[in-house]
PDB file of N, CA and C in Angstrom:
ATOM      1  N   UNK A   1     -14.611  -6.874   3.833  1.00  0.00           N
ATOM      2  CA  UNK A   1     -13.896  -5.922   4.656  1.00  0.00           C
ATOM      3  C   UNK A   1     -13.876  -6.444   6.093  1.00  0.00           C
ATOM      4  N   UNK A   2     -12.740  -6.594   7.009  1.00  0.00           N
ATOM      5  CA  UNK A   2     -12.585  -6.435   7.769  1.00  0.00           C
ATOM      6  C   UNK A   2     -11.998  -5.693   8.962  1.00  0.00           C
ATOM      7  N   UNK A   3     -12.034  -5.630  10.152  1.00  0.00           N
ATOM      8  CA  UNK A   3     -11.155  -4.402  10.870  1.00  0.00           C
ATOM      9  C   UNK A   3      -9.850  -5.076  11.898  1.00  0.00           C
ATOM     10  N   UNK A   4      -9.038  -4.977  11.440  1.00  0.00           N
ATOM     11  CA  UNK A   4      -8.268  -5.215  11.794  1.00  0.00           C
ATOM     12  C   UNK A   4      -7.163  -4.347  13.118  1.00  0.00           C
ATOM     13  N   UNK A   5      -6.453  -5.337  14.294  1.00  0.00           N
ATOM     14  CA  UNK A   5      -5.248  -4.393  15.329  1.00  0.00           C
ATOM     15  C   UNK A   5      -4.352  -5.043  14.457  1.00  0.00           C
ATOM     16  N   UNK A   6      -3.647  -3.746  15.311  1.00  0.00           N
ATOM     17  CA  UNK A   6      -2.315  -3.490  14.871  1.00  0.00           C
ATOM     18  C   UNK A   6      -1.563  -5.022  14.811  1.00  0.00           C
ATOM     19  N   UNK A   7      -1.000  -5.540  14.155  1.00  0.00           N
ATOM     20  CA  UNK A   7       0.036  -6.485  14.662  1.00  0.00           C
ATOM     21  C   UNK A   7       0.843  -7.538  13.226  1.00  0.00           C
ATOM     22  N   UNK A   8       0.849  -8.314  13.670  1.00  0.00           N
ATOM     23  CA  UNK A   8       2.014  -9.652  12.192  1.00  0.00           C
ATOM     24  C   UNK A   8       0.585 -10.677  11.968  1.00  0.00           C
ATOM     25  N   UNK A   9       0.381 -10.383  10.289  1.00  0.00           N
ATOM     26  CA  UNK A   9      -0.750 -11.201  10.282  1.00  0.00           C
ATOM     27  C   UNK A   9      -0.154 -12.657   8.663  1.00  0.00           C
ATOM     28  N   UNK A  10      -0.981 -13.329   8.740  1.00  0.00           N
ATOM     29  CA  UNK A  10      -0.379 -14.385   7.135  1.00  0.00           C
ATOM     30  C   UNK A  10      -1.424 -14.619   6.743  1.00  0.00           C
ATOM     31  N   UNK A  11      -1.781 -14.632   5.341  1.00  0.00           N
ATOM     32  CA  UNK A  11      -2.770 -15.126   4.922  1.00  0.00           C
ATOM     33  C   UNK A  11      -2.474 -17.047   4.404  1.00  0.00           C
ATOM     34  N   UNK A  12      -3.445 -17.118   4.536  1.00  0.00           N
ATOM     35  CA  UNK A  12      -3.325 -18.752   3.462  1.00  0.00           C
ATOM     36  C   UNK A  12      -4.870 -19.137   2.864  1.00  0.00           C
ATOM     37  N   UNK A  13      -5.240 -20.004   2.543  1.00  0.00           N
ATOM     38  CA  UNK A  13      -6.141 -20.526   1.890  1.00  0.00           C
ATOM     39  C   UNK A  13      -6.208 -22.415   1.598  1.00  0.00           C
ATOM     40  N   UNK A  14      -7.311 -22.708   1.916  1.00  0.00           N
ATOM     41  CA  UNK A  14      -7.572 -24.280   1.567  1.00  0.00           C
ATOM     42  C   UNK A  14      -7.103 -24.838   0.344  1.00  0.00           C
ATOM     43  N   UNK A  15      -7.140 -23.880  -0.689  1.00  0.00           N
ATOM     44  CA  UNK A  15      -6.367 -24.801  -1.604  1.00  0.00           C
ATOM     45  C   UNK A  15      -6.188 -23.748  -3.163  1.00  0.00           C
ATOM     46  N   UNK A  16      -4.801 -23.141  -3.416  1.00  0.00           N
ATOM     47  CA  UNK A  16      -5.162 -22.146  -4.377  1.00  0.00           C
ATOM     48  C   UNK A  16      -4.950 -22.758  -5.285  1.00  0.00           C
ATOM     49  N   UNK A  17      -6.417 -22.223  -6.225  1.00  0.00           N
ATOM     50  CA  UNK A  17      -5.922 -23.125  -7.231  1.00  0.00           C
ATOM     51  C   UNK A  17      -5.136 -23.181  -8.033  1.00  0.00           C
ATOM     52  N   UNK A  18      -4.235 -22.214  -8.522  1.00  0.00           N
ATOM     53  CA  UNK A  18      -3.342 -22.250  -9.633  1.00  0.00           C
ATOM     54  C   UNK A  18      -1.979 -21.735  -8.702  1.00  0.00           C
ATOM     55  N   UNK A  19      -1.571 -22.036  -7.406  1.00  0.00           N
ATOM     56  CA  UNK A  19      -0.513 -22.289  -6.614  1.00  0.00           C
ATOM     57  C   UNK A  19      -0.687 -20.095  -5.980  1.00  0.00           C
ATOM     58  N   UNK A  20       0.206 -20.270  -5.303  1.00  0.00           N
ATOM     59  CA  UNK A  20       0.081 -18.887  -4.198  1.00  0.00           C
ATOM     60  C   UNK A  20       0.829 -17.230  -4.674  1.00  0.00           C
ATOM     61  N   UNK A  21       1.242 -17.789  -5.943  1.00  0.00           N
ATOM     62  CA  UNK A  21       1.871 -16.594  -6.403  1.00  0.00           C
ATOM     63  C   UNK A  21       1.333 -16.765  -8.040  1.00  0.00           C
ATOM     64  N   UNK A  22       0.436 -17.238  -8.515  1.00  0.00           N
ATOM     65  CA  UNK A  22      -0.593 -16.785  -9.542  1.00  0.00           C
ATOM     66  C   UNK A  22      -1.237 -15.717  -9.722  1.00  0.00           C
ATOM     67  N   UNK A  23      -1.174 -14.606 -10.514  1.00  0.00           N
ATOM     68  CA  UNK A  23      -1.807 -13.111 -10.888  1.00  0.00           C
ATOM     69  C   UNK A  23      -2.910 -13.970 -11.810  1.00  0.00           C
ATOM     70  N   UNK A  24      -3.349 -15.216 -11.819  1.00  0.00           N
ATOM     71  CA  UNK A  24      -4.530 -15.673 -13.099  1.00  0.00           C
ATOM     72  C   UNK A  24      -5.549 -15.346 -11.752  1.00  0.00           C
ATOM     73  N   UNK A  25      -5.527 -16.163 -10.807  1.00  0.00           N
ATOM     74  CA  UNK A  25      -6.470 -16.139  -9.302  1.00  0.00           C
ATOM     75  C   UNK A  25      -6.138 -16.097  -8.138  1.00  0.00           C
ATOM     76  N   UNK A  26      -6.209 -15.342  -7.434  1.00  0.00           N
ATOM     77  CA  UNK A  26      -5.946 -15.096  -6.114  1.00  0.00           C
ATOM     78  C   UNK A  26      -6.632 -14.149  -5.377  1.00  0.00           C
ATOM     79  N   UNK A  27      -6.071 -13.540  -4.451  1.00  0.00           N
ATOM     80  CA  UNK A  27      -6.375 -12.321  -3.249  1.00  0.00           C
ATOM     81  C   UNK A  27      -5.702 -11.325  -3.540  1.00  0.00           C
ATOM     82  N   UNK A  28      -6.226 -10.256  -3.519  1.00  0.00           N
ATOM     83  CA  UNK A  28      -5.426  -8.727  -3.184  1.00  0.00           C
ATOM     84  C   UNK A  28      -6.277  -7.999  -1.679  1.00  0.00           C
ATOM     85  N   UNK A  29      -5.097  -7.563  -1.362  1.00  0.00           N
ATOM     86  CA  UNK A  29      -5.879  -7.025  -0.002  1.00  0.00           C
ATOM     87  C   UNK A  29      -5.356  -5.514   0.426  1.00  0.00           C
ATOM     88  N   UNK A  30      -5.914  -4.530   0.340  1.00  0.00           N
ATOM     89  CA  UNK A  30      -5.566  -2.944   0.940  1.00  0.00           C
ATOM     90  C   UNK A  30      -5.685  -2.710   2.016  1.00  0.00           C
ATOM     91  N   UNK A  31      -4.961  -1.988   2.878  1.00  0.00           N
ATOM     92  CA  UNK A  31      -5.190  -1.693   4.294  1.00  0.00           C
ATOM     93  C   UNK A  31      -5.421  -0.447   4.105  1.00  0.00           C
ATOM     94  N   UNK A  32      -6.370   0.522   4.932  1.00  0.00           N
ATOM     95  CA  UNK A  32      -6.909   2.016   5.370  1.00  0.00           C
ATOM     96  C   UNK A  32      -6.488   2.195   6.743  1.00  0.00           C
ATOM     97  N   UNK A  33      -5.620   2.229   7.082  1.00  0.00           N
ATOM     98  CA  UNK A  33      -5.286   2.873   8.361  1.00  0.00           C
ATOM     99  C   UNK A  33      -6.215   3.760   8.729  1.00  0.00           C
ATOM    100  N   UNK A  34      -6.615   3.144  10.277  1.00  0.00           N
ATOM    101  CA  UNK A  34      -7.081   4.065  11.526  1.00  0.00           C
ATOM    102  C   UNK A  34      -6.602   5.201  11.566  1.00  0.00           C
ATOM    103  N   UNK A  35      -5.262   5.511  11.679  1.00  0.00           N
ATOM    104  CA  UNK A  35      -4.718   6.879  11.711  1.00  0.00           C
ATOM    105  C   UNK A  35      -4.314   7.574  11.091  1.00  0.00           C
ATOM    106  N   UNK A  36      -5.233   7.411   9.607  1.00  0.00           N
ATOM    107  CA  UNK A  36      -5.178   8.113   8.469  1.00  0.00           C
ATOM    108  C   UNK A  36      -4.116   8.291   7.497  1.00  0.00           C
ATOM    109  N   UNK A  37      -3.165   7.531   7.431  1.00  0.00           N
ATOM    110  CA  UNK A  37      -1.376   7.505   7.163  1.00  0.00           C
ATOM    111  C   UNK A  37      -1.632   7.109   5.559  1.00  0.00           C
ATOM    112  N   UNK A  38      -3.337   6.538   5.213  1.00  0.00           N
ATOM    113  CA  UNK A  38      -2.830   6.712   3.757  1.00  0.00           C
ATOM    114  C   UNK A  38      -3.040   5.123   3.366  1.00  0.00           C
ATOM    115  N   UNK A  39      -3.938   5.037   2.153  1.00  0.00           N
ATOM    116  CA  UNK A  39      -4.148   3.100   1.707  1.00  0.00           C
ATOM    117  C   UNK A  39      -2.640   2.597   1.727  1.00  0.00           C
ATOM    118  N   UNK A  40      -2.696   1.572   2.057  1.00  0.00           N
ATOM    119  CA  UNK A  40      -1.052   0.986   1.844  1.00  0.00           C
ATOM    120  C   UNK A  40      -1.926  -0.669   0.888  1.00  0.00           C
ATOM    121  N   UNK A  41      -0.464  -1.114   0.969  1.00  0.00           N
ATOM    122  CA  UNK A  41      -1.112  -2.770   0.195  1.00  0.00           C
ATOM    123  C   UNK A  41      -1.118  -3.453   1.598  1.00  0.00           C
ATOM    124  N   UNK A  42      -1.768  -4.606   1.524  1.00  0.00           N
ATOM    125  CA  UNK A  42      -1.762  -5.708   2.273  1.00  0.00           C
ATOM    126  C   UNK A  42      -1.187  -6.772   1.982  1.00  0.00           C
ATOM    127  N   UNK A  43      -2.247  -7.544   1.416  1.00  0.00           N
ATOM    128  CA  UNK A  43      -1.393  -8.733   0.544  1.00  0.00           C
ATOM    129  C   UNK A  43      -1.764  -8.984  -0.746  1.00  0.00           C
ATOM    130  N   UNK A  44      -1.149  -9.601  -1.989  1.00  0.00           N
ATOM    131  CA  UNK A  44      -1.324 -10.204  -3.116  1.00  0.00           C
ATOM    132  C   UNK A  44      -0.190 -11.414  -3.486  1.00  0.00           C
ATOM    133  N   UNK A  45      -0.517 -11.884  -4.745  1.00  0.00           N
ATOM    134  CA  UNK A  45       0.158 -13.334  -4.909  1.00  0.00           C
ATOM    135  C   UNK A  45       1.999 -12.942  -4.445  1.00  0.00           C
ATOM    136  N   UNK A  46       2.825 -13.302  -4.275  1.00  0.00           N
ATOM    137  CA  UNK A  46       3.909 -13.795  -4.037  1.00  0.00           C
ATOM    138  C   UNK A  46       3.878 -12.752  -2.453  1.00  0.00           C
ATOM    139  N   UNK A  47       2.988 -12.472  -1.814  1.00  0.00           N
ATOM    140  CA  UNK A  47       3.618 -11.771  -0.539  1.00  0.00           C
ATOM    141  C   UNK A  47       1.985 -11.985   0.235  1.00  0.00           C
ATOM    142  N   UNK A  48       1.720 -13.372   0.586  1.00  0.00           N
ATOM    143  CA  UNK A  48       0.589 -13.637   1.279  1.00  0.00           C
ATOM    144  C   UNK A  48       1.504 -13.833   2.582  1.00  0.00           C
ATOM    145  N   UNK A  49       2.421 -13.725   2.630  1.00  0.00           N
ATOM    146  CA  UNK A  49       3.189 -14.612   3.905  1.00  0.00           C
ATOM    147  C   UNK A  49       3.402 -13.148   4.908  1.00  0.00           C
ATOM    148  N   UNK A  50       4.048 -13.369   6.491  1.00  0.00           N
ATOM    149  CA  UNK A  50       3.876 -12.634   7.116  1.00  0.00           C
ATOM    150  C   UNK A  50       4.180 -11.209   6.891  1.00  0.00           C
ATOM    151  N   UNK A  51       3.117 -10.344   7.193  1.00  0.00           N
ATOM    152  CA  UNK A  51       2.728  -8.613   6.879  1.00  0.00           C
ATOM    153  C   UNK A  51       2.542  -8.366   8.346  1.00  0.00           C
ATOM    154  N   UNK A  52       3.463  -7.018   8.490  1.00  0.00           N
ATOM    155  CA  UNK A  52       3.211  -6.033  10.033  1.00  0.00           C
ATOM    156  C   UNK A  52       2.164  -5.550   9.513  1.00  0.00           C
ATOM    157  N   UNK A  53       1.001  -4.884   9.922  1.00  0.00           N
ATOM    158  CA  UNK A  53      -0.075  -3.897   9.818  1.00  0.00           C
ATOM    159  C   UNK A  53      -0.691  -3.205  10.744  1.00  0.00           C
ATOM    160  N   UNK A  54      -0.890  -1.965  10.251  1.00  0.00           N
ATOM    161  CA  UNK A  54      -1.332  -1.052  11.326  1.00  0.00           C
ATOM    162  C   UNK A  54      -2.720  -1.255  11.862  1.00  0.00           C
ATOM    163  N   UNK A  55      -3.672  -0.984  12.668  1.00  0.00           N
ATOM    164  CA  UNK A  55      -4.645  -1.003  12.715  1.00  0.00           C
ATOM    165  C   UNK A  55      -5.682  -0.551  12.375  1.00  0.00           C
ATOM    166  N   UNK A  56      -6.407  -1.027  11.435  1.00  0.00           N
ATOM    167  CA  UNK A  56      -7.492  -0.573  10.002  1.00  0.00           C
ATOM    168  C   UNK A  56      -8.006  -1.317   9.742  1.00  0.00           C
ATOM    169  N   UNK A  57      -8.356  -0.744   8.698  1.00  0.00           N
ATOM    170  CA  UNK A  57      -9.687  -1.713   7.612  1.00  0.00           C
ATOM    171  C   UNK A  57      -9.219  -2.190   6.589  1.00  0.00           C
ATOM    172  N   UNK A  58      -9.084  -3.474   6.520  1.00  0.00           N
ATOM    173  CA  UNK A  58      -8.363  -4.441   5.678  1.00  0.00           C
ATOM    174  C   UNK A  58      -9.364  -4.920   4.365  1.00  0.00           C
ATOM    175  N   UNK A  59      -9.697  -4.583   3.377  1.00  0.00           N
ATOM    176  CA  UNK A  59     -10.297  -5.077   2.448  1.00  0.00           C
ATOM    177  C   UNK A  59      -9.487  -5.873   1.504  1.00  0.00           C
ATOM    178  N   UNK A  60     -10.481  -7.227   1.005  1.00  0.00           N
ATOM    179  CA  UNK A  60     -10.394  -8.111   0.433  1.00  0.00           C
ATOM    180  C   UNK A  60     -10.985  -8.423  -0.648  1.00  0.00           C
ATOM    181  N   UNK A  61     -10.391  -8.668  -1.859  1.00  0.00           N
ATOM    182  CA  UNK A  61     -10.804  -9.179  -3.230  1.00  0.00           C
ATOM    183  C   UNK A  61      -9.764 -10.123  -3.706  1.00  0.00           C
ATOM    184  N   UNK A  62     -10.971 -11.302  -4.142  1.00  0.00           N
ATOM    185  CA  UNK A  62     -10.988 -12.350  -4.938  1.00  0.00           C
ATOM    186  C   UNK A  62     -10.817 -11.879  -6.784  1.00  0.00           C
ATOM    187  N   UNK A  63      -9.578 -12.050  -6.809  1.00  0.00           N
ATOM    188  CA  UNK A  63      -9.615 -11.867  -8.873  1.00  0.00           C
ATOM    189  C   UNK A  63      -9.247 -12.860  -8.861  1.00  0.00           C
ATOM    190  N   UNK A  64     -10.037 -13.523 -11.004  1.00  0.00           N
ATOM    191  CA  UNK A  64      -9.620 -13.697 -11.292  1.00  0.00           C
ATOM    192  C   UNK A  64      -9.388 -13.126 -12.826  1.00  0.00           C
ATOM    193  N   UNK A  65      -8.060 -13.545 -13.327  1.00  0.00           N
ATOM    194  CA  UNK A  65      -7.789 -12.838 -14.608  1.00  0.00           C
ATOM    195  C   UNK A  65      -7.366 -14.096 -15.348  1.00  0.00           C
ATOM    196  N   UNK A  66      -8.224 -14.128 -15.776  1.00  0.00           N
ATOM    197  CA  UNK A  66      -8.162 -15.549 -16.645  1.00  0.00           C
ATOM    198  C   UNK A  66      -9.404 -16.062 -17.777  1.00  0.00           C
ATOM    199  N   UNK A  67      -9.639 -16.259 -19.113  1.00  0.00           N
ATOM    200  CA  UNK A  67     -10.588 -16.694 -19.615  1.00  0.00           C
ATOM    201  C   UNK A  67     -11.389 -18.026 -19.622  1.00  0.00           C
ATOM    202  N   UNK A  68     -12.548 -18.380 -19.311  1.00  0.00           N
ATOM    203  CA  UNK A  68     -13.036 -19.535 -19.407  1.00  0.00           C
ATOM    204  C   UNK A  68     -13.806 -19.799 -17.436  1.00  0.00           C
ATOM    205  N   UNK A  69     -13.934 -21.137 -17.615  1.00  0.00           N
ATOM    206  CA  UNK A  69     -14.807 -21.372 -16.643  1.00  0.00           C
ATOM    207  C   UNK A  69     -13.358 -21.937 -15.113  1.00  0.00           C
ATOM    208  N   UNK A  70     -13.980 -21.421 -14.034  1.00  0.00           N
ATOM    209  CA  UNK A  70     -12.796 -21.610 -12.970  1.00  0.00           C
ATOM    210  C   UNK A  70     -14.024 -21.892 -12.132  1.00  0.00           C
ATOM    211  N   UNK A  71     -13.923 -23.424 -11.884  1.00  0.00           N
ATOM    212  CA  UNK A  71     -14.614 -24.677 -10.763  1.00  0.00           C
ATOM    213  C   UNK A  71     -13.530 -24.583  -9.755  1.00  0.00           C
ATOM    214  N   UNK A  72     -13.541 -24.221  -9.168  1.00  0.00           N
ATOM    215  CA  UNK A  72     -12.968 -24.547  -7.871  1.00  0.00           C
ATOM    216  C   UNK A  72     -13.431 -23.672  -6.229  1.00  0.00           C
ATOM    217  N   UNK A  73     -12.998 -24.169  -5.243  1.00  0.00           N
ATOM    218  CA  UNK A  73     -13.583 -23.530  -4.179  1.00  0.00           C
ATOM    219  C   UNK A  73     -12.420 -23.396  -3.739  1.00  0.00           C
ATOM    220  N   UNK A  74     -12.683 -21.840  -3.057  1.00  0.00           N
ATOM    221  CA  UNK A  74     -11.133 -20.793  -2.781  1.00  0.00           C
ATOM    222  C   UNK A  74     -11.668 -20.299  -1.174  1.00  0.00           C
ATOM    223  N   UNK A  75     -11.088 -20.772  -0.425  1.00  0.00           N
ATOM    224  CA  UNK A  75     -11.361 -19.812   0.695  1.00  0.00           C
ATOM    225  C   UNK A  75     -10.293 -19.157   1.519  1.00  0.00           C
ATOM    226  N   UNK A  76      -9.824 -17.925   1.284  1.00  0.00           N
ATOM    227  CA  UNK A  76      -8.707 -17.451   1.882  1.00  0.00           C
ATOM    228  C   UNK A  76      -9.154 -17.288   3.875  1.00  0.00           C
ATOM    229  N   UNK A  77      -7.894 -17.113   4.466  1.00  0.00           N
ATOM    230  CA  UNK A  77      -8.116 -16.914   5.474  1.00  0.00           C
ATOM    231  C   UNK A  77      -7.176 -16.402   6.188  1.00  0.00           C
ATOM    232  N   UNK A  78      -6.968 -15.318   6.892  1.00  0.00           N
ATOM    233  CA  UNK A  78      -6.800 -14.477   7.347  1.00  0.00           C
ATOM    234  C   UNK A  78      -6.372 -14.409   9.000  1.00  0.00           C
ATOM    235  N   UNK A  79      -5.011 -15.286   9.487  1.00  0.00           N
ATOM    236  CA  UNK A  79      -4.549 -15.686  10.942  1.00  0.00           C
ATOM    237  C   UNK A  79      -3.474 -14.211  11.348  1.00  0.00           C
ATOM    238  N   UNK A  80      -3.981 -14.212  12.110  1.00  0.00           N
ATOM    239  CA  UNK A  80      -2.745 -13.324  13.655  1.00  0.00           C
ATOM    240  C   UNK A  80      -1.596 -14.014  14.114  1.00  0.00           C
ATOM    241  N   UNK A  81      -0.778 -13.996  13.978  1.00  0.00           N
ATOM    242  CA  UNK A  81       0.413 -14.133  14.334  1.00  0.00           C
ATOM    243  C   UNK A  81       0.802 -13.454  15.759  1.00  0.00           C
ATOM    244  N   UNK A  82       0.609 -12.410  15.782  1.00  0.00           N
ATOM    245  CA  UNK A  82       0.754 -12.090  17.067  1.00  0.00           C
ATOM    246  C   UNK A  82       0.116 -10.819  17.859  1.00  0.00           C
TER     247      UNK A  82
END
């Protein structure tokens, strides 16, 4: 969880492993608005790219939906735009 201002944010990551719009592994992210307006989405696979957001609490989860063993190192990250 993080807390996030108001503003245009993008996610990316070092290296996904099964490319940026995969539902097998990725990020989902919910926003809680400060001013109570109600969970909205943040980001997930095909819409990591630039999101307006209000100022809140941005939570973050790592899925994956996939069987078997997944070696790899995932680190999403989370830039301001403006």
């Amino acid at each position: 969880m993080v807390h996030v201002d108001a503003g245009t944010y993008t996610m990316d990551a070092t290296d996904w492993p099964l490319g940026s719009d995969s539902w097998l592994i990725g990020v989902q992210a919910k926003l809680i608005p400060d001013d109570g307006s109600g969970q909205t989405d943040g980001f997930a696979p095909r819409s990591y790219g630039p999101r307006t957001l209000k100022a809140g609490t941005l939570t973050l989860n790592i899925f994956i939906n996939t069987t078997g063993e997944v070696d790899k190192t995932f680190t999403p990250r989370l830039y301001k735009i403006d």
